[in-house]
Protein backbone atom coordinates (compact mmCIF):
# COMPACT_ATOMS: atom_id res chain seq x y z
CA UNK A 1 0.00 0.00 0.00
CA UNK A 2 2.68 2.15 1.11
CA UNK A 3 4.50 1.74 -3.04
CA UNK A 4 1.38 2.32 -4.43
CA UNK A 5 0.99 5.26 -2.46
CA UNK A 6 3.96 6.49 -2.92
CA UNK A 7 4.01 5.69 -6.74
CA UNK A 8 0.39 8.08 -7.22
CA UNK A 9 2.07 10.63 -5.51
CA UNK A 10 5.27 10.48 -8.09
CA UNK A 11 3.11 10.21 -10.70
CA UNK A 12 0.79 13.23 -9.49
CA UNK A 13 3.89 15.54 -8.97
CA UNK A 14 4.95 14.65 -12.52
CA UNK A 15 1.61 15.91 -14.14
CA UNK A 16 1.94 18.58 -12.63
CA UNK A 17 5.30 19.52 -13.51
CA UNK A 18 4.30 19.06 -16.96
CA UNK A 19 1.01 21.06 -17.02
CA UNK A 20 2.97 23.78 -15.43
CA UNK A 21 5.91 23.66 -17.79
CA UNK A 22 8.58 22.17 -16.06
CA UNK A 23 11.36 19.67 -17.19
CA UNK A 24 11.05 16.07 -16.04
CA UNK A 25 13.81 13.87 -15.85
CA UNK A 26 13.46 10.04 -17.35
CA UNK A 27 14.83 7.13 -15.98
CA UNK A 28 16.28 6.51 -18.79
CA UNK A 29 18.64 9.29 -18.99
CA UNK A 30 19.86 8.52 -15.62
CA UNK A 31 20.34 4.95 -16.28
CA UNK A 32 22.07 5.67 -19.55
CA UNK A 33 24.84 8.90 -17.55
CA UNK A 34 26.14 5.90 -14.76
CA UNK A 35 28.93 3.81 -15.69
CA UNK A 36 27.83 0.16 -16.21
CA UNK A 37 29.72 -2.81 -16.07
CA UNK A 38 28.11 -5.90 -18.23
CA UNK A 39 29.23 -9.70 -17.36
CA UNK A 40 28.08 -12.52 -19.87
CA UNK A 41 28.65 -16.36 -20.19
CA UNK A 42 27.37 -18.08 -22.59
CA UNK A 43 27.34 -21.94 -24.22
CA UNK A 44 27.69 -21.49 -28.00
CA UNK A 45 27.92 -24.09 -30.99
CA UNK A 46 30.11 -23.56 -33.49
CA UNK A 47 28.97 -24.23 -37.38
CA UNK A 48 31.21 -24.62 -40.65
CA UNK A 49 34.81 -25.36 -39.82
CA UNK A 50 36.68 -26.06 -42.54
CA UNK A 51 39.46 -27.55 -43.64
CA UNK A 52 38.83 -28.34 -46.56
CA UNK A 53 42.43 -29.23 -48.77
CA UNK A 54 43.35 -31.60 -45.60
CA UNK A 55 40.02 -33.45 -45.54
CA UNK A 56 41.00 -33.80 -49.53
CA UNK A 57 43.95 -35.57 -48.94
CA UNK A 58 42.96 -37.35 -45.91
CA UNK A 59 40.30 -39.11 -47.85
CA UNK A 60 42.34 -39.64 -51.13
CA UNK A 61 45.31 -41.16 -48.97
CA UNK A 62 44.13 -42.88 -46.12
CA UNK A 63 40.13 -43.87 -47.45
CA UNK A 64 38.81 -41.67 -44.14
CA UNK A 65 35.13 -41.52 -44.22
CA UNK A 66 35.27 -38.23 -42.35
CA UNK A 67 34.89 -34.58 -44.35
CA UNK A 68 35.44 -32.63 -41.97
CA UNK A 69 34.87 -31.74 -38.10
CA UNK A 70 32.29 -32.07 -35.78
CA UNK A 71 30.11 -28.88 -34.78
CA UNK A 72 31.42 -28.39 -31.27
CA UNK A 73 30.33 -27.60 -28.16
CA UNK A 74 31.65 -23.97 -26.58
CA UNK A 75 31.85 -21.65 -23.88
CA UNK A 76 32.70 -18.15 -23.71
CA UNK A 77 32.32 -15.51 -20.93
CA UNK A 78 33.31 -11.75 -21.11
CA UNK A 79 33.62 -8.25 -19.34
CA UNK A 80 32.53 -4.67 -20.80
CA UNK A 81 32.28 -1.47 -19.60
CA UNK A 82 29.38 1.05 -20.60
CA UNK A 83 32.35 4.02 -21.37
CA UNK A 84 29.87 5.54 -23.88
CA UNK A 85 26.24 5.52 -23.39
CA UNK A 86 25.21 2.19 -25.29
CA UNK A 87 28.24 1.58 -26.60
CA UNK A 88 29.92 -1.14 -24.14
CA UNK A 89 33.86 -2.03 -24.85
CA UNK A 90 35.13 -5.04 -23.50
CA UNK A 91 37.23 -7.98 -23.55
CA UNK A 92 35.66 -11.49 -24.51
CA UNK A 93 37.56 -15.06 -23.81
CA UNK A 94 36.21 -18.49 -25.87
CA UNK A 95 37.43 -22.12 -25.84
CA UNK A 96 35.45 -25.14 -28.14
CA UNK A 97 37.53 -28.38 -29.25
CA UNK A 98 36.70 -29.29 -32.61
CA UNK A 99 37.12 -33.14 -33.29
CA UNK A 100 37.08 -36.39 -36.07
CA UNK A 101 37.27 -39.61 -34.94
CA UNK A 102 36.74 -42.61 -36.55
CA UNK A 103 37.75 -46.27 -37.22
CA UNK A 104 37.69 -48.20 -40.50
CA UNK A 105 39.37 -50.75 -42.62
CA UNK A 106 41.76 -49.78 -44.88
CA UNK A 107 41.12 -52.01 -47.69
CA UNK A 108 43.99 -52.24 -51.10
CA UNK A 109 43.03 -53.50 -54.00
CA UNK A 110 44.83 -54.02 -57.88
CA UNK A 111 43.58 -50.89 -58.63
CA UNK A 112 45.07 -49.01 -55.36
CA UNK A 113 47.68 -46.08 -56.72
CA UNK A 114 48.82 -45.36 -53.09
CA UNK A 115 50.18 -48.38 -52.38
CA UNK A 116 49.43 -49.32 -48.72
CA UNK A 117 48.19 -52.66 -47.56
CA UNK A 118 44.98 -53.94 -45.82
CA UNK A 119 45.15 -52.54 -42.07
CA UNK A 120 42.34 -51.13 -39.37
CA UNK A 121 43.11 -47.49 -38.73
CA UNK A 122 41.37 -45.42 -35.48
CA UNK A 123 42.36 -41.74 -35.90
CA UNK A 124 41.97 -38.92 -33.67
CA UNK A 125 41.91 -35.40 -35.06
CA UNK A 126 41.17 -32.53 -32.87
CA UNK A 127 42.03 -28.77 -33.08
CA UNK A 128 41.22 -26.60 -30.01
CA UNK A 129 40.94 -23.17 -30.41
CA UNK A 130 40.50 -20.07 -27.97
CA UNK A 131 39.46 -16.97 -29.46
CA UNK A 132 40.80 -13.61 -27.06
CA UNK A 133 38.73 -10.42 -28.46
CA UNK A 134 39.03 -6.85 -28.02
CA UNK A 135 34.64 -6.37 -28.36
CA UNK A 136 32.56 -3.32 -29.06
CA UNK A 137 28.67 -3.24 -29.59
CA UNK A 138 25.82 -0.86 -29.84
CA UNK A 139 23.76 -2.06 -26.53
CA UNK A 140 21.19 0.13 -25.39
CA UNK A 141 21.47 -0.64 -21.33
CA UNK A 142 17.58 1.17 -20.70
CA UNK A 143 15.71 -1.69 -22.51
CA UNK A 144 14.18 -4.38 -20.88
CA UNK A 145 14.29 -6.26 -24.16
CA UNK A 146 16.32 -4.88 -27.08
CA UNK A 147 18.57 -6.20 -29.90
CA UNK A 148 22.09 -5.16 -30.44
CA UNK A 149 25.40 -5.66 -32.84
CA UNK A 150 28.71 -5.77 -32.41
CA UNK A 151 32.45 -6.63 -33.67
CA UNK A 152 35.27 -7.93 -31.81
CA UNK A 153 39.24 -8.65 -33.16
CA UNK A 154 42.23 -10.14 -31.30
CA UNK A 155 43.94 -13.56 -31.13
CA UNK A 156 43.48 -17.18 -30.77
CA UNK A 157 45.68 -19.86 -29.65
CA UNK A 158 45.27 -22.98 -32.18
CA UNK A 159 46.23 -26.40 -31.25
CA UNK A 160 46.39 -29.08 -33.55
CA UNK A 161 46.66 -32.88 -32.66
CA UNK A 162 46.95 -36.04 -35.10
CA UNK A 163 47.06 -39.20 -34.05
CA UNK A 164 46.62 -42.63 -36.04
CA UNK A 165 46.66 -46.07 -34.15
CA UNK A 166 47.27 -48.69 -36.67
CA UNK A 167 46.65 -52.58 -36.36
CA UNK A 168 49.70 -54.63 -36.33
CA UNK A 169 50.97 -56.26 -39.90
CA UNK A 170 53.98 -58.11 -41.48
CA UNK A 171 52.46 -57.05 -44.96
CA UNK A 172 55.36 -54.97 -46.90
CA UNK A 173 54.53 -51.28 -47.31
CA UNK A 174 52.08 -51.34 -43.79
CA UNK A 175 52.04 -48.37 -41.44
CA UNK A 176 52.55 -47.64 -37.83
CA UNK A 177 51.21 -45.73 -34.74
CA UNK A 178 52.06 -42.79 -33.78
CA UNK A 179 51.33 -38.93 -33.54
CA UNK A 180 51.51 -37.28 -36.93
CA UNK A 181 50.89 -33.55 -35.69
CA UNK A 182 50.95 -31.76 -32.21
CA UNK A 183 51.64 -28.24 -32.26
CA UNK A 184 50.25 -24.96 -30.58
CA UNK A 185 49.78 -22.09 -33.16
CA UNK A 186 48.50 -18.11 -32.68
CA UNK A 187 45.99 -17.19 -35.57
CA UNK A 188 44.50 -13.57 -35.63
CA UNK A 189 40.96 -13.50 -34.72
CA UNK A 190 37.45 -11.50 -36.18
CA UNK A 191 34.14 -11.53 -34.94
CA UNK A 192 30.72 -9.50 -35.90
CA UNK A 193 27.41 -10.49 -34.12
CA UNK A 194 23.98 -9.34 -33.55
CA UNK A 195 21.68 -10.34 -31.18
CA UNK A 196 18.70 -10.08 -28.71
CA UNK A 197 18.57 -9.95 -25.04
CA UNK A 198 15.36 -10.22 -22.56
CA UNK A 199 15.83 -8.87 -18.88
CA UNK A 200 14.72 -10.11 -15.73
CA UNK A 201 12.20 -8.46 -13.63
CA UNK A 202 14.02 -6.13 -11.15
CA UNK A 203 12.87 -4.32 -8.29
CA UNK A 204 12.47 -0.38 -8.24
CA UNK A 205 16.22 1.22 -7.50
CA UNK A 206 18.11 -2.19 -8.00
CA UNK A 207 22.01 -1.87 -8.19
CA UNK A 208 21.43 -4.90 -10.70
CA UNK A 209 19.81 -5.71 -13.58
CA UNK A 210 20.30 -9.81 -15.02
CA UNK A 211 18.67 -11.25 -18.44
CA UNK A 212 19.21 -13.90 -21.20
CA UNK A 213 20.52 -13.47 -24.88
CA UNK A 214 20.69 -14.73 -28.27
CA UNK A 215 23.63 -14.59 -30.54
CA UNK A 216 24.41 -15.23 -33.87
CA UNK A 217 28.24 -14.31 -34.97
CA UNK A 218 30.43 -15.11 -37.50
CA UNK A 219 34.12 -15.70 -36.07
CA UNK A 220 37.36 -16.11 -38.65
CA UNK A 221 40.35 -17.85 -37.09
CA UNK A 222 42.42 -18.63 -40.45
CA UNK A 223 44.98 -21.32 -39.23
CA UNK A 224 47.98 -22.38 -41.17
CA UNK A 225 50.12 -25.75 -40.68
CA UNK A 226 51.76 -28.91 -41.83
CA UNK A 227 49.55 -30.64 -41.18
CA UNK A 228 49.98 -33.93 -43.15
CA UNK A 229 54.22 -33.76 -43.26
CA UNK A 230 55.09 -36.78 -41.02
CA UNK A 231 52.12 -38.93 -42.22
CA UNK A 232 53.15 -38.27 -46.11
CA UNK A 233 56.57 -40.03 -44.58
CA UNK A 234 54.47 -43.36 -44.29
CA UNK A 235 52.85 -42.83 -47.57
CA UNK A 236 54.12 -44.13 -50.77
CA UNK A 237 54.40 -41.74 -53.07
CA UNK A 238 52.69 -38.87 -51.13
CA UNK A 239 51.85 -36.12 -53.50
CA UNK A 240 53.84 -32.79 -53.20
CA UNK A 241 50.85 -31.07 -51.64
CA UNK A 242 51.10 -32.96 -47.90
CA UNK A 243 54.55 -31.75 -47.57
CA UNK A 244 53.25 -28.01 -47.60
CA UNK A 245 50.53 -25.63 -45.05
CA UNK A 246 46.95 -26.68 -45.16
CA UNK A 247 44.60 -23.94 -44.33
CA UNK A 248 42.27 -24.37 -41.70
CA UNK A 249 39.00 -21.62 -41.30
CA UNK A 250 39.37 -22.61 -37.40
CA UNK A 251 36.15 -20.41 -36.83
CA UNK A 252 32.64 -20.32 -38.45
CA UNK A 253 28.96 -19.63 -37.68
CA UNK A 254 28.44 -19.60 -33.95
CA UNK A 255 25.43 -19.73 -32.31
CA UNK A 256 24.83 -18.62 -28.53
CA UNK A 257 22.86 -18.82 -25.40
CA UNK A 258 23.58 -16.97 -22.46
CA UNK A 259 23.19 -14.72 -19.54
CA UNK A 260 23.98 -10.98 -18.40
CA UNK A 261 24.88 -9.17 -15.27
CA UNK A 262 24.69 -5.82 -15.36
CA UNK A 263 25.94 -3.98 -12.59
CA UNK A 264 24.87 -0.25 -12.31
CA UNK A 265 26.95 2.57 -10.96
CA UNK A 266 26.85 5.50 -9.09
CA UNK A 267 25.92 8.55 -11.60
């Protein structure tokens, strides 16, 4: 009784301070002059990684049924500060592990050009990558539900891991075990993203304000390595292109879910 009270009585002083030609402040010019600080985490799923000239060779060499990896699972979290009204710069940190695993027969035949004889091959292919972005966005902080863009750049550690386990065999021209790539890289890193976030409920003066958001991005992490050097040592008659950098798009279409703190400050 005593808000409601006291809420008739705001909204009587304001009618009159309009009828009688005075300014009235809005909330959301005082939300939008304090300094804001924005937390997020979010899960995110990462679409389109390609690799597409090592995928090539890995098929046309080693019969792998795979094309390419998986759509991982991701995290990121980040930090930005409301410097400029709506405008939020910040610093963003990301980690998904792409992988391809699989197990088949390697079968020869008359007709077989590489040369290699019948064995069971498991391989492991993963690349791990952790995208470290300088962000901006347009983010209007006085909306309960608004949409928003934004950009980021920076760096991303790459790692890279091969690994073939082979089945045993006396047959001449058969392959062993072992780890065929395991290297960490740096690749530069671009981002540009729009999205739409829904806030919470809060009550009247609250130092907080929490919501959820949707994100759609596209992130760029060109990666370059040898990828396929120390197999092609195994391989008869490896072509000249396994001895040279594949190029990996280590990024792609990423999709997120997540949730925002926003802490409000003192005017």
């Amino acid at each position: 009784m005593l808000l409601c009270s006291l809420t008739i009585q705001l909204q009587a002083i304001a009618l009159d301070s309009v009828r009688a030609g005075l300014p009235v402040i809005e909330e959301t010019r005082v939300i939008g002059q304090k300094k804001v600080v924005r937390i997020n985490a979010d899960l995110n799923w990462t679409l389109g990684i390609s690799a597409a000239g090592f995928f090539k060779d890995y098929q046309s060499l080693l019969r792998g049924p795979s094309s390419g990896f998986d759509a991982p699972i991701g995290f990121s979290v980040g930090m930005s500060s409301y410097q400029v009204k709506n405008a939020p710069i910040g610093l963003s940190v990301s980690y998904y592990r792409a992988v391809a695993r699989e197990t088949y027969q390697y079968k020869s035949s008359i007709l077989d050009t590489v040369g290699l004889p019948s064995q069971t091959y498991s391989q492991d292919i993963t690349l791990t990558v952790i995208p470290i972005m300088l962000t901006w966005d347009y983010y209007p902080i006085d909306r309960q539900f608004t949409g928003y863009i934004g950009g980021g750049i920076g760096a991303a550690p790459v790692h890279a891991f091969w690994r073939e386990d082979i089945s045993e065999s006396t047959l001449p021209g058969s392959r062993l075990s072992g780890t065929r790539y395991d290297a960490w890289h740096v690749a530069p890193s671009f981002m540009g993203r729009v999205g739409v976030s829904l806030g919470f409920d809060e009550p009247l003066g609250s130092k907080t304000k929490a919501g959820v958001y949707f994100e759609a991005s596209y992130l760029f992490v060109p990666y370059s390595a040898p990828l396929f050097t120390e197999a092609a040592k195994t391989i008869p008659n490896a072509p000249p292109s396994t001895k040279g950098n594949y190029t990996t798009q280590s990024g792609g279409f990423v999709v997120r879910l997540g949730m925002n703190i926003f802490f409000m400050g003192n005017k």
